[in-house]
C-alpha atoms as a PDB file:
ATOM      1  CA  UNK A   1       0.000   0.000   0.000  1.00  0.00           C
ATOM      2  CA  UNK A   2       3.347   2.103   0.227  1.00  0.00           C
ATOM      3  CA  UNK A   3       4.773   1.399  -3.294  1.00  0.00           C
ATOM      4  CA  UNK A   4       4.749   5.005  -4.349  1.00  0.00           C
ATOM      5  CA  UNK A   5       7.167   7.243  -2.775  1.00  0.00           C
ATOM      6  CA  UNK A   6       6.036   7.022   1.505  1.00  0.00           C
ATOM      7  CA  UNK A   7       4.498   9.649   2.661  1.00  0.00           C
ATOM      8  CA  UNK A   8       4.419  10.717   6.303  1.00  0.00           C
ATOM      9  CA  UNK A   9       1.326   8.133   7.286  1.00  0.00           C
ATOM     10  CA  UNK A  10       3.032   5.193   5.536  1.00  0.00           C
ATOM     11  CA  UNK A  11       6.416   6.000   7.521  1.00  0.00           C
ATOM     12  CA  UNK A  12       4.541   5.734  10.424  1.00  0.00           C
ATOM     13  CA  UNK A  13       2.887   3.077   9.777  1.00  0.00           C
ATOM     14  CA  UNK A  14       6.609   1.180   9.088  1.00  0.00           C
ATOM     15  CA  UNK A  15       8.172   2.863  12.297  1.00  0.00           C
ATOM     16  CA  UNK A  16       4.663   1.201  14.781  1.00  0.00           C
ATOM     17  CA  UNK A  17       5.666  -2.287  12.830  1.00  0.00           C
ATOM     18  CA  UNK A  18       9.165  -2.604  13.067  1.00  0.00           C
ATOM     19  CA  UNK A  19       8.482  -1.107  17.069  1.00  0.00           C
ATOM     20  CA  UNK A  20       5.887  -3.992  17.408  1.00  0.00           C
ATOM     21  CA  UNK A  21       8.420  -6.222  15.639  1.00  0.00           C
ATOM     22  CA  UNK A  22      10.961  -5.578  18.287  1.00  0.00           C
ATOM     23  CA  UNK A  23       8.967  -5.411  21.310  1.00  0.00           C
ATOM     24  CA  UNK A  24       7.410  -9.048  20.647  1.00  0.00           C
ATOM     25  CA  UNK A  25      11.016 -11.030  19.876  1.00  0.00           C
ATOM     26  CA  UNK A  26      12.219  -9.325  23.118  1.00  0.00           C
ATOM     27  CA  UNK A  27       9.367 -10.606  25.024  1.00  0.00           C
ATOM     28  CA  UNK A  28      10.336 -13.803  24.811  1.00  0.00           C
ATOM     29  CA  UNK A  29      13.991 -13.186  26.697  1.00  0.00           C
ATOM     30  CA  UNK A  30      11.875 -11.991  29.911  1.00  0.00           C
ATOM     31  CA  UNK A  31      10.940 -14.924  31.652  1.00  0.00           C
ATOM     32  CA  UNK A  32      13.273 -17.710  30.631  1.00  0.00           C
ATOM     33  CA  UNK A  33      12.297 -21.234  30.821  1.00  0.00           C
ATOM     34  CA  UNK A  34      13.023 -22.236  34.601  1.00  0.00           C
ATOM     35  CA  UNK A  35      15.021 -25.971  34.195  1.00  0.00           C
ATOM     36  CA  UNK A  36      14.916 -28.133  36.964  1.00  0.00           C
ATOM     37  CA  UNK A  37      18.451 -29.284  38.929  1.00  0.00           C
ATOM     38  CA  UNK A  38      18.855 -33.117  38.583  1.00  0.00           C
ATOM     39  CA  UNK A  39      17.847 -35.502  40.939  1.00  0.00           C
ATOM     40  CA  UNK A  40      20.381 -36.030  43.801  1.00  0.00           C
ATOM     41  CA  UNK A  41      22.074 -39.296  43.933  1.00  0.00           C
ATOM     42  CA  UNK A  42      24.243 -41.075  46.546  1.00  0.00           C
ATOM     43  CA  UNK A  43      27.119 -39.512  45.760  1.00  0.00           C
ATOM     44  CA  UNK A  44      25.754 -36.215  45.770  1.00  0.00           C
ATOM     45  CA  UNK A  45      26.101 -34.079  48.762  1.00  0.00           C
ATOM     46  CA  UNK A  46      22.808 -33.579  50.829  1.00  0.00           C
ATOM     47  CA  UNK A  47      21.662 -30.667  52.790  1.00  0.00           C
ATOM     48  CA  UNK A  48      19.033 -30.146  56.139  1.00  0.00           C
ATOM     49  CA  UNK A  49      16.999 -28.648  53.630  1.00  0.00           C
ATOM     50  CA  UNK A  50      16.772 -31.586  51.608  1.00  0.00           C
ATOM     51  CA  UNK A  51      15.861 -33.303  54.313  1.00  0.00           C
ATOM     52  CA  UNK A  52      13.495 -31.192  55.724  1.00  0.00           C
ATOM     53  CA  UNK A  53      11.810 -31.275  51.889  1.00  0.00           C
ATOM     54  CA  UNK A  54      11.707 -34.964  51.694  1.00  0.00           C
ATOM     55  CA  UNK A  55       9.989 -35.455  55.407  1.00  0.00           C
ATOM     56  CA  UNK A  56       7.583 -32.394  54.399  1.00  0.00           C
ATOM     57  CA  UNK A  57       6.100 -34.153  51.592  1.00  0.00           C
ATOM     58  CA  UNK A  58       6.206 -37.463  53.376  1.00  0.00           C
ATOM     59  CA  UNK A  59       4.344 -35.996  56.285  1.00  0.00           C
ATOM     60  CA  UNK A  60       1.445 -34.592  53.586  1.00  0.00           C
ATOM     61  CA  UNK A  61       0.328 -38.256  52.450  1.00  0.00           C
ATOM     62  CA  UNK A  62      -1.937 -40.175  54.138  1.00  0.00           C
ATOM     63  CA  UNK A  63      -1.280 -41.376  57.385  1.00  0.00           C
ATOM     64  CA  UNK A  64       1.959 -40.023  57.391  1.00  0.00           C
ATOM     65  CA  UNK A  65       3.702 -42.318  55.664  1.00  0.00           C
ATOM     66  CA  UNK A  66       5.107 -43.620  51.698  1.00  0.00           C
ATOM     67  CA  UNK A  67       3.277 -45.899  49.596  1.00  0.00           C
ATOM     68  CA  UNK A  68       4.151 -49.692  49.170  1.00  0.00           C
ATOM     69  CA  UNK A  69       7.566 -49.222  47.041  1.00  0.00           C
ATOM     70  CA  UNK A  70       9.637 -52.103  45.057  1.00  0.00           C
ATOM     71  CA  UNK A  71      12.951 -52.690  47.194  1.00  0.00           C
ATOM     72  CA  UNK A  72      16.231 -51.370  46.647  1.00  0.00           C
ATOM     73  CA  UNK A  73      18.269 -53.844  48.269  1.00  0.00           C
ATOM     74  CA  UNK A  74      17.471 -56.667  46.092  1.00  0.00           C
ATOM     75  CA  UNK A  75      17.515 -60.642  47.502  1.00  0.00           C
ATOM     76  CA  UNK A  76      19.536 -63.518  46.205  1.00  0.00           C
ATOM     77  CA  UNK A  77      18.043 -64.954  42.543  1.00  0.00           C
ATOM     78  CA  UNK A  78      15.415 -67.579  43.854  1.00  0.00           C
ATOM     79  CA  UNK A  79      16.155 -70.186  40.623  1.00  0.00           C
ATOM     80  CA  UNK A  80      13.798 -72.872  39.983  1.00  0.00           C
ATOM     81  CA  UNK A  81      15.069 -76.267  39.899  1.00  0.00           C
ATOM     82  CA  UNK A  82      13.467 -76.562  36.324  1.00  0.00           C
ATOM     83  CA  UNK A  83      15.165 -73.760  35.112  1.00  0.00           C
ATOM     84  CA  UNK A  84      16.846 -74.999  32.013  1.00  0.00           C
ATOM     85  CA  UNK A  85      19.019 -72.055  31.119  1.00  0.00           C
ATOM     86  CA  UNK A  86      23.361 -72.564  31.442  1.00  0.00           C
ATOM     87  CA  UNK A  87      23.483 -71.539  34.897  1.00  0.00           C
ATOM     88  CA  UNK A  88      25.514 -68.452  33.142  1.00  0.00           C
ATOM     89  CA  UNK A  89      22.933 -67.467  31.245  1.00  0.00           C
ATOM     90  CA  UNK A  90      21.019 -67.692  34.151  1.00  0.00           C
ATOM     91  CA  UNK A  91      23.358 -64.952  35.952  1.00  0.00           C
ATOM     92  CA  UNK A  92      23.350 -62.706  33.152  1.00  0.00           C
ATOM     93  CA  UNK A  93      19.470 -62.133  33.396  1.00  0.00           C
ATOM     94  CA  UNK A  94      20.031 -61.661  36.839  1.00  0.00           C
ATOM     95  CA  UNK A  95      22.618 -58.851  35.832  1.00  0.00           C
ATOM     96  CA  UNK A  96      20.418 -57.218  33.716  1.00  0.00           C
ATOM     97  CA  UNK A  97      17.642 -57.363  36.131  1.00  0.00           C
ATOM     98  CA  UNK A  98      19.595 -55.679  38.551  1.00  0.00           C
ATOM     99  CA  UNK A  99      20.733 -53.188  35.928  1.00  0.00           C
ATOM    100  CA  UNK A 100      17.404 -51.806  35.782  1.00  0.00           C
ATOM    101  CA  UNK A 101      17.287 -51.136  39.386  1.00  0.00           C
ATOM    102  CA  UNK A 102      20.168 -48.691  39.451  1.00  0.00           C
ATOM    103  CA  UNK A 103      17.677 -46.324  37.345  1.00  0.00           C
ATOM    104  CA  UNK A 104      15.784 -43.229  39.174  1.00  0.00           C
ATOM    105  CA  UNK A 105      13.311 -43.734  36.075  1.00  0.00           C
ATOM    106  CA  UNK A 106      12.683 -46.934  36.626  1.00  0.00           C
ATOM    107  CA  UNK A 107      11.376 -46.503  40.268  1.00  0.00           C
ATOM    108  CA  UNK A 108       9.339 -43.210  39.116  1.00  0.00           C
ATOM    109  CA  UNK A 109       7.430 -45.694  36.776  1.00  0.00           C
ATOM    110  CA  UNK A 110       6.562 -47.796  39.809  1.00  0.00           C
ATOM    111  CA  UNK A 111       6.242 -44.737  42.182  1.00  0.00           C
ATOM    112  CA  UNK A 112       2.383 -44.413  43.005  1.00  0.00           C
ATOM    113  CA  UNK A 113       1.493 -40.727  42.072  1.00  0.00           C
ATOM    114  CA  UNK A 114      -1.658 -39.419  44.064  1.00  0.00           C
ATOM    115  CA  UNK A 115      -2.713 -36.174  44.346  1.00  0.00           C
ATOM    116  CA  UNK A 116      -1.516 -35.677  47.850  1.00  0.00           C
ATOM    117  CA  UNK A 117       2.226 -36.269  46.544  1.00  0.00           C
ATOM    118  CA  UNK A 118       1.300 -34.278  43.621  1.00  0.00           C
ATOM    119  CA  UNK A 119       0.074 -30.864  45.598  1.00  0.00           C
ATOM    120  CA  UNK A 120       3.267 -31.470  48.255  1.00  0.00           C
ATOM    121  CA  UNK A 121       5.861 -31.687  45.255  1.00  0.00           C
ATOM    122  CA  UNK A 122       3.942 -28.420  43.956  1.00  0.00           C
ATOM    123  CA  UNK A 123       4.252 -26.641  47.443  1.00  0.00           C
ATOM    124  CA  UNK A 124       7.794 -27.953  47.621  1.00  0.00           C
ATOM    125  CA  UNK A 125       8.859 -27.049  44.483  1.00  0.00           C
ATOM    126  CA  UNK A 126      10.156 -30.512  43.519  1.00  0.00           C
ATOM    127  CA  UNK A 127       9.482 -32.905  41.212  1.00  0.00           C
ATOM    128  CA  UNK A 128       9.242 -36.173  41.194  1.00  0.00           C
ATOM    129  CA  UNK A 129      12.438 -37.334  39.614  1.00  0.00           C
ATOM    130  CA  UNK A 130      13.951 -34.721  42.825  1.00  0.00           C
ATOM    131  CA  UNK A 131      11.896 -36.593  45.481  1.00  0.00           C
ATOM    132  CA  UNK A 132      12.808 -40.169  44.364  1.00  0.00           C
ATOM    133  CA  UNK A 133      16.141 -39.247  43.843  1.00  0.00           C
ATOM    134  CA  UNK A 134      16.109 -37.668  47.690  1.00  0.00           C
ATOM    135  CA  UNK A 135      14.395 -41.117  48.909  1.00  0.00           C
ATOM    136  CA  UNK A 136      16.790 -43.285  47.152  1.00  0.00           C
ATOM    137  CA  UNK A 137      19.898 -41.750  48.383  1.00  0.00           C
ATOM    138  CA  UNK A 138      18.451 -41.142  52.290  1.00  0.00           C
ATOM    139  CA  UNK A 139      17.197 -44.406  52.196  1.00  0.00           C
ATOM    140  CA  UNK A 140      20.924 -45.879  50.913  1.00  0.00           C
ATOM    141  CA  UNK A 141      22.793 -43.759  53.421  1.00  0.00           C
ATOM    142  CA  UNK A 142      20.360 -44.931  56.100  1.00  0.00           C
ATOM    143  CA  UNK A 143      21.181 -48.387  54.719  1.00  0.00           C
ATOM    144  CA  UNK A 144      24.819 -47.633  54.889  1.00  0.00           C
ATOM    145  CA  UNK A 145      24.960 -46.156  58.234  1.00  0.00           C
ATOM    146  CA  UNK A 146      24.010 -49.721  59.523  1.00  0.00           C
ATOM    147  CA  UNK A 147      26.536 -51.676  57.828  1.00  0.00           C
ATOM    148  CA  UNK A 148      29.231 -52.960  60.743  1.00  0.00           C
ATOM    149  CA  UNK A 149      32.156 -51.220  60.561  1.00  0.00           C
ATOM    150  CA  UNK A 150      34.725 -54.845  59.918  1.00  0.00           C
ATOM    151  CA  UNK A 151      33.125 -55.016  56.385  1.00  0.00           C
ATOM    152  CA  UNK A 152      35.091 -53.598  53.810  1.00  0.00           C
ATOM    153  CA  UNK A 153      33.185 -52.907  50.718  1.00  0.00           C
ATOM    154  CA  UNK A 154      36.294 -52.693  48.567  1.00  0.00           C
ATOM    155  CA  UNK A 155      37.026 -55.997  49.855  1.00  0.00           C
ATOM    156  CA  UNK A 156      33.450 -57.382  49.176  1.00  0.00           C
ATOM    157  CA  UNK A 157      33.015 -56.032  45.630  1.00  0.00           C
ATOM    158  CA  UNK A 158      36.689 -57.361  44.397  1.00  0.00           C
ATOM    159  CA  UNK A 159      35.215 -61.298  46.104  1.00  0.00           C
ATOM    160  CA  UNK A 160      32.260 -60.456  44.219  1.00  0.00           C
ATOM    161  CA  UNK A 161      33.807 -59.831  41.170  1.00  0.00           C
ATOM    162  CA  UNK A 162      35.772 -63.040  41.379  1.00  0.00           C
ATOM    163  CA  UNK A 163      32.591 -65.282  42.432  1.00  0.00           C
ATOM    164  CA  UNK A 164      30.290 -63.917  39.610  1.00  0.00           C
ATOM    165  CA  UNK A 165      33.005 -64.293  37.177  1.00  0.00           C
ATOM    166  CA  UNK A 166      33.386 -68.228  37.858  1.00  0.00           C
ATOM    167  CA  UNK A 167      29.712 -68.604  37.470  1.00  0.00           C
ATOM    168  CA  UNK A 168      29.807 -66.794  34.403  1.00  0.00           C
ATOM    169  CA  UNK A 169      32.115 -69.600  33.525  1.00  0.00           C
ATOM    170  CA  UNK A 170      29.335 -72.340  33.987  1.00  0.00           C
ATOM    171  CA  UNK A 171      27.992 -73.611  31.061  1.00  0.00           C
ATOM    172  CA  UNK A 172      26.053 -76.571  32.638  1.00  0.00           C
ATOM    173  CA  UNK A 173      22.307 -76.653  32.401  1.00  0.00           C
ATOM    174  CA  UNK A 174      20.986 -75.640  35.801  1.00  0.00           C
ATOM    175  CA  UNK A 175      17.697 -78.462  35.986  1.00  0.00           C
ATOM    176  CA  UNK A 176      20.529 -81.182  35.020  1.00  0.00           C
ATOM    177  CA  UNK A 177      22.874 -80.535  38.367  1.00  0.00           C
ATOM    178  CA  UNK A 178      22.703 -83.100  41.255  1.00  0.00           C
ATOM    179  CA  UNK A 179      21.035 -81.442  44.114  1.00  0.00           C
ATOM    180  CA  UNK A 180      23.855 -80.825  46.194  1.00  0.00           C
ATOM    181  CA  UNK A 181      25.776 -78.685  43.297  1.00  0.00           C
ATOM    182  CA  UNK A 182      22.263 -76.923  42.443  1.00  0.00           C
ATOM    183  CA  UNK A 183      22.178 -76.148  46.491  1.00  0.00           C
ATOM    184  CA  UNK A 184      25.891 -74.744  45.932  1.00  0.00           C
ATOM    185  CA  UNK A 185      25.315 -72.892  42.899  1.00  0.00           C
ATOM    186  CA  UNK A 186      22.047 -71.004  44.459  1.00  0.00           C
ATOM    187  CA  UNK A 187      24.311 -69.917  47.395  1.00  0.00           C
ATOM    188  CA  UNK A 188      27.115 -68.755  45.431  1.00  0.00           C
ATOM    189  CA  UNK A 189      24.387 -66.514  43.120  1.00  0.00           C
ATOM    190  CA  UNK A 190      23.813 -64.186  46.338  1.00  0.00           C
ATOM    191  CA  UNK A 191      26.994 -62.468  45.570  1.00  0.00           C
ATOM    192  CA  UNK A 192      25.296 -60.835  42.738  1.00  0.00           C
ATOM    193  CA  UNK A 193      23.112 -59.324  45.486  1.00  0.00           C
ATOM    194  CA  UNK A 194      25.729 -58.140  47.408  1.00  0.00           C
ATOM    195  CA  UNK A 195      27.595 -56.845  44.999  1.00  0.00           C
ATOM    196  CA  UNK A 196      24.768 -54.877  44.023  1.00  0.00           C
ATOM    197  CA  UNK A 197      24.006 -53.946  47.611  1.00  0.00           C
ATOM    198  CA  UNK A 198      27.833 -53.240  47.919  1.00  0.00           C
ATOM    199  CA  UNK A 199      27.952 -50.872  44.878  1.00  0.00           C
ATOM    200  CA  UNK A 200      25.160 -49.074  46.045  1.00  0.00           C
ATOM    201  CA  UNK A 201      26.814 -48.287  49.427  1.00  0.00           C
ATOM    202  CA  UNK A 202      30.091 -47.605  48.341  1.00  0.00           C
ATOM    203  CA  UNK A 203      28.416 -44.331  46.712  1.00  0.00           C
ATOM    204  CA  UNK A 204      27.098 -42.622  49.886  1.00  0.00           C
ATOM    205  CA  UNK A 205      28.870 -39.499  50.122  1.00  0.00           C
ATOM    206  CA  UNK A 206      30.295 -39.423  53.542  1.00  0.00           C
ATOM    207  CA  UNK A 207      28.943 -36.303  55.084  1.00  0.00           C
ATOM    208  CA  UNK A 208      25.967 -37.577  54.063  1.00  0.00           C
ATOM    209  CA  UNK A 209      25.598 -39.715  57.042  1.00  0.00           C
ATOM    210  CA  UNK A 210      25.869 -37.362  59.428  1.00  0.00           C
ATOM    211  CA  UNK A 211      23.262 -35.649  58.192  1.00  0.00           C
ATOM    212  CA  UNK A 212      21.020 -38.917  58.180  1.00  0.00           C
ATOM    213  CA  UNK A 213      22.468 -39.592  61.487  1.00  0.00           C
ATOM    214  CA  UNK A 214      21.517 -36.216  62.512  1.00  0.00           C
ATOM    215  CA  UNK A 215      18.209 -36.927  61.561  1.00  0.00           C
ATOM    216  CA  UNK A 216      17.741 -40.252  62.245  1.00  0.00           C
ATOM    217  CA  UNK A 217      14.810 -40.867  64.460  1.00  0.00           C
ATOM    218  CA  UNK A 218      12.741 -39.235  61.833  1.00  0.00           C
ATOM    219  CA  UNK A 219      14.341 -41.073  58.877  1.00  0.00           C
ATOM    220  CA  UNK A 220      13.588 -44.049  60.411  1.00  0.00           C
ATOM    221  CA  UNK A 221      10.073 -43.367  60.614  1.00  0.00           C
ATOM    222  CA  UNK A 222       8.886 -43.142  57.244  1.00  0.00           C
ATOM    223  CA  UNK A 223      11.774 -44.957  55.731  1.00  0.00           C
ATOM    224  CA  UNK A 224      11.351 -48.414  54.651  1.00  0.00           C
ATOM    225  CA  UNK A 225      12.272 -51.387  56.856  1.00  0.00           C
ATOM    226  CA  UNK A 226      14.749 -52.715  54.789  1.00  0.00           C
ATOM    227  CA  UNK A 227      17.088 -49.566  54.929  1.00  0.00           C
ATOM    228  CA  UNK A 228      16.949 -49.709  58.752  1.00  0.00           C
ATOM    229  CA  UNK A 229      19.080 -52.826  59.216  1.00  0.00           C
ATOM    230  CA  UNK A 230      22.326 -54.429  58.006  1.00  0.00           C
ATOM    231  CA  UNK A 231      22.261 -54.503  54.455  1.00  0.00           C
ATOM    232  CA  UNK A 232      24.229 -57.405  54.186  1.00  0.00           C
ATOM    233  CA  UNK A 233      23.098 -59.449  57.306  1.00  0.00           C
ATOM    234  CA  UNK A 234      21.689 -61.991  55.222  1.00  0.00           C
ATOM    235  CA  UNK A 235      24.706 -63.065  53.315  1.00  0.00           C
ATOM    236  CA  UNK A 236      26.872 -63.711  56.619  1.00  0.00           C
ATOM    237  CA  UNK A 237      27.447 -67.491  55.356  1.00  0.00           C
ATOM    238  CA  UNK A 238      29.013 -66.537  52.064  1.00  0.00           C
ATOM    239  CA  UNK A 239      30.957 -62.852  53.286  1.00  0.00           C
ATOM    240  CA  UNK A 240      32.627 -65.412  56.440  1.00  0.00           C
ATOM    241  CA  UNK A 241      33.566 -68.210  53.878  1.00  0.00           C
ATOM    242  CA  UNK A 242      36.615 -67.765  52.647  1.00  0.00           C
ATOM    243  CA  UNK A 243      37.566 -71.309  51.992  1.00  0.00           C
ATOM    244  CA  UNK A 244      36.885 -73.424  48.768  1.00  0.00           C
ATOM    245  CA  UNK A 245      34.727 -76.642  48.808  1.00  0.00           C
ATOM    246  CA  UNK A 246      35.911 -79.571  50.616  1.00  0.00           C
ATOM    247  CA  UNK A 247      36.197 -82.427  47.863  1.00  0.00           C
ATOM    248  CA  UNK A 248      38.019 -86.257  48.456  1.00  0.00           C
ATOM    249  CA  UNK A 249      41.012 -86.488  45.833  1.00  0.00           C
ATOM    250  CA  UNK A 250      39.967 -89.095  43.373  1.00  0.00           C
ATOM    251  CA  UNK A 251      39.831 -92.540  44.669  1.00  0.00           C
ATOM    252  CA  UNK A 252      40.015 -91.205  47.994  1.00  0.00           C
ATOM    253  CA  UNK A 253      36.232 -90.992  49.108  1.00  0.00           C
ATOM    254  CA  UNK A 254      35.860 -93.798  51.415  1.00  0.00           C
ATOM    255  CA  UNK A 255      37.618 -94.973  54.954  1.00  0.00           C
ATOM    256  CA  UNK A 256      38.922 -97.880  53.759  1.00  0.00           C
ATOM    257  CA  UNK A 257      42.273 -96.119  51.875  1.00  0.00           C
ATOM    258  CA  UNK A 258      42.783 -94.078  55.277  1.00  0.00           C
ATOM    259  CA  UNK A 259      46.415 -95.580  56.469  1.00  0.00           C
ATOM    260  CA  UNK A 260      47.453 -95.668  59.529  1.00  0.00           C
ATOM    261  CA  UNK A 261      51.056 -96.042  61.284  1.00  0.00           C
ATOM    262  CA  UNK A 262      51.969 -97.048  64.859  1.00  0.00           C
ATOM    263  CA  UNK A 263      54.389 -94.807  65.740  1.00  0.00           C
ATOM    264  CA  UNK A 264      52.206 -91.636  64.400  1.00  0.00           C
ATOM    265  CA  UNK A 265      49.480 -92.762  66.537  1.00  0.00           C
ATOM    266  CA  UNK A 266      48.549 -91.417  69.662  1.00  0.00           C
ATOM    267  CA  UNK A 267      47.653 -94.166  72.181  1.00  0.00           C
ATOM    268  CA  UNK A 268      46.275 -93.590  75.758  1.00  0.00           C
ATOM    269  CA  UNK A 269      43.798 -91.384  74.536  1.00  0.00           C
ATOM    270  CA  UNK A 270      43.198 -87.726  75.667  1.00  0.00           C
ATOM    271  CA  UNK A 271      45.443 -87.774  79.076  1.00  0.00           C
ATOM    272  CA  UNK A 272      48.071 -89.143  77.104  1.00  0.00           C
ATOM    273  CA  UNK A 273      47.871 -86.203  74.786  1.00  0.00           C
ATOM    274  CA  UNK A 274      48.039 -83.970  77.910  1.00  0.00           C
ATOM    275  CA  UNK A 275      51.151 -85.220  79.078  1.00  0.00           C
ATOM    276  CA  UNK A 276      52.587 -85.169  75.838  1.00  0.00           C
ATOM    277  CA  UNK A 277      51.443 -81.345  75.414  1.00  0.00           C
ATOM    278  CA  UNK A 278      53.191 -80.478  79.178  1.00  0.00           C
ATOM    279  CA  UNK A 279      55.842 -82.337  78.238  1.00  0.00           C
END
């Protein structure tokens, strides 16, 4: 409408568009889009006010408490006897099962969302990834805080990478092993539980626990029961066995090739062995 030579109006006109123009690209540098800090882990350092966040929105569900959650510290693999994988195909699944576990996504997908959680997250200004990442890493340094102070987790995870690499190494078909090997075998898998468990603990920052022991009475409260005891309490028989299996060298099994020699024997019984001990 301006093609001829502009007059004032059509000047105008140009100067209100370009103003417009200018005023609506600058807009949208005033309020910038606000992006969320990531979820804290283990290994991150927590703060009281972290804390008080997390027990805040805990204290707005009902009754006071978290929903039913899947555990964190997994159990041993409970394998069938009919299982007819290699038992090291068998550990791999087991691998990638726990895999999964070491996701914050994967516990916000089995998180129960109600709209109590949801208004406390709001008046918290979290969000959900934040407050399962705050519940998984209290809940771990609880955990950790109640391991006994003799067990080395360096110690445990290099065992555990040892054990789980020898049953990597067996090809056999699981349903196929006598009973007493199966037995054997089933014990041996828990070390893939504690070196998950292990791993898991290792992270905790270490001023993190004295925050959670600072706070501890009220941690304990609306934690979970299984991150208020010794996480590895359960695998005492395989963490205090450091022998190998006893097994009779071929041809050996029975008492009949035991020898036996006079002058290595000890006759007169136990008060014979006395004197010879004071003697």
């Amino acid at each position: 409408m301006c093609d001829a030579v502009p007059d004032n109006n059509c000047m105008k006109l140009f100067a209100v568009m370009v103003l417009a123009s200018v005023l609506l690209s600058s807009s949208g540098c005033e309020e910038p889009e606000v992006v969320q800090p990531e979820p804290k882990r283990a290994d991150d350092r927590l703060t009281q006010s972290d804390v008080d966040s997390f027990l805040a929105i805990v204290e707005s569900l009902p009754d006071q408490k978290l929903p039913s959650l899947p555990a964190v510290m997994l159990p041993a693999p409970q394998w069938s006897r009919n299982r007819t994988l290699p038992v090291n195909e068998l550990v791999k699944e087991e691998e990638k099962a726990l895999a999964v576990r070491k996701s914050i996504e994967w516990y916000i997908g089995h998180f129960p969302q109600s709209r109590f959680l949801k208004r406390a997250l709001r008046r918290e200004h979290l969000t959900i990834e934040q407050f399962v990442g705050l519940y998984l890493a209290l809940g771990t340094t609880l955990s950790r805080g109640r391991l006994p102070a003799d067990r080395d987790l360096d110690q445990i995870l290099l065992r555990g990478k040892r054990a789980i690499g020898e049953l990597l190494k067996d090809h056999r078909i699981f349903s196929s092993l006598p009973e007493e090997q199966a037995y054997f075998l089933h014990e041996q898998s828990g070390w893939l539980a504690v070196a998950d468990r292990a791993s898991r603990l290792k992270l905790v920052h270490p001023e993190n626990l004295v925050l959670v022991k600072a706070n501890e009475s009220k941690l304990q409260a609306v934690l979970p029961a299984e991150f208020n005891r010794n996480p590895l309490h359960e695998f005492a028989t395989i963490l205090d066995d450091r022998g190998v299996p006893f097994q009779e060298p071929s041809g050996q099994e029975t008492d009949d090739h035991i020898t036996w020699s006079r002058d290595r024997a000890l006759v007169g019984g136990a008060d014979a062995a006395a004197d010879e001990e004071i003697r």
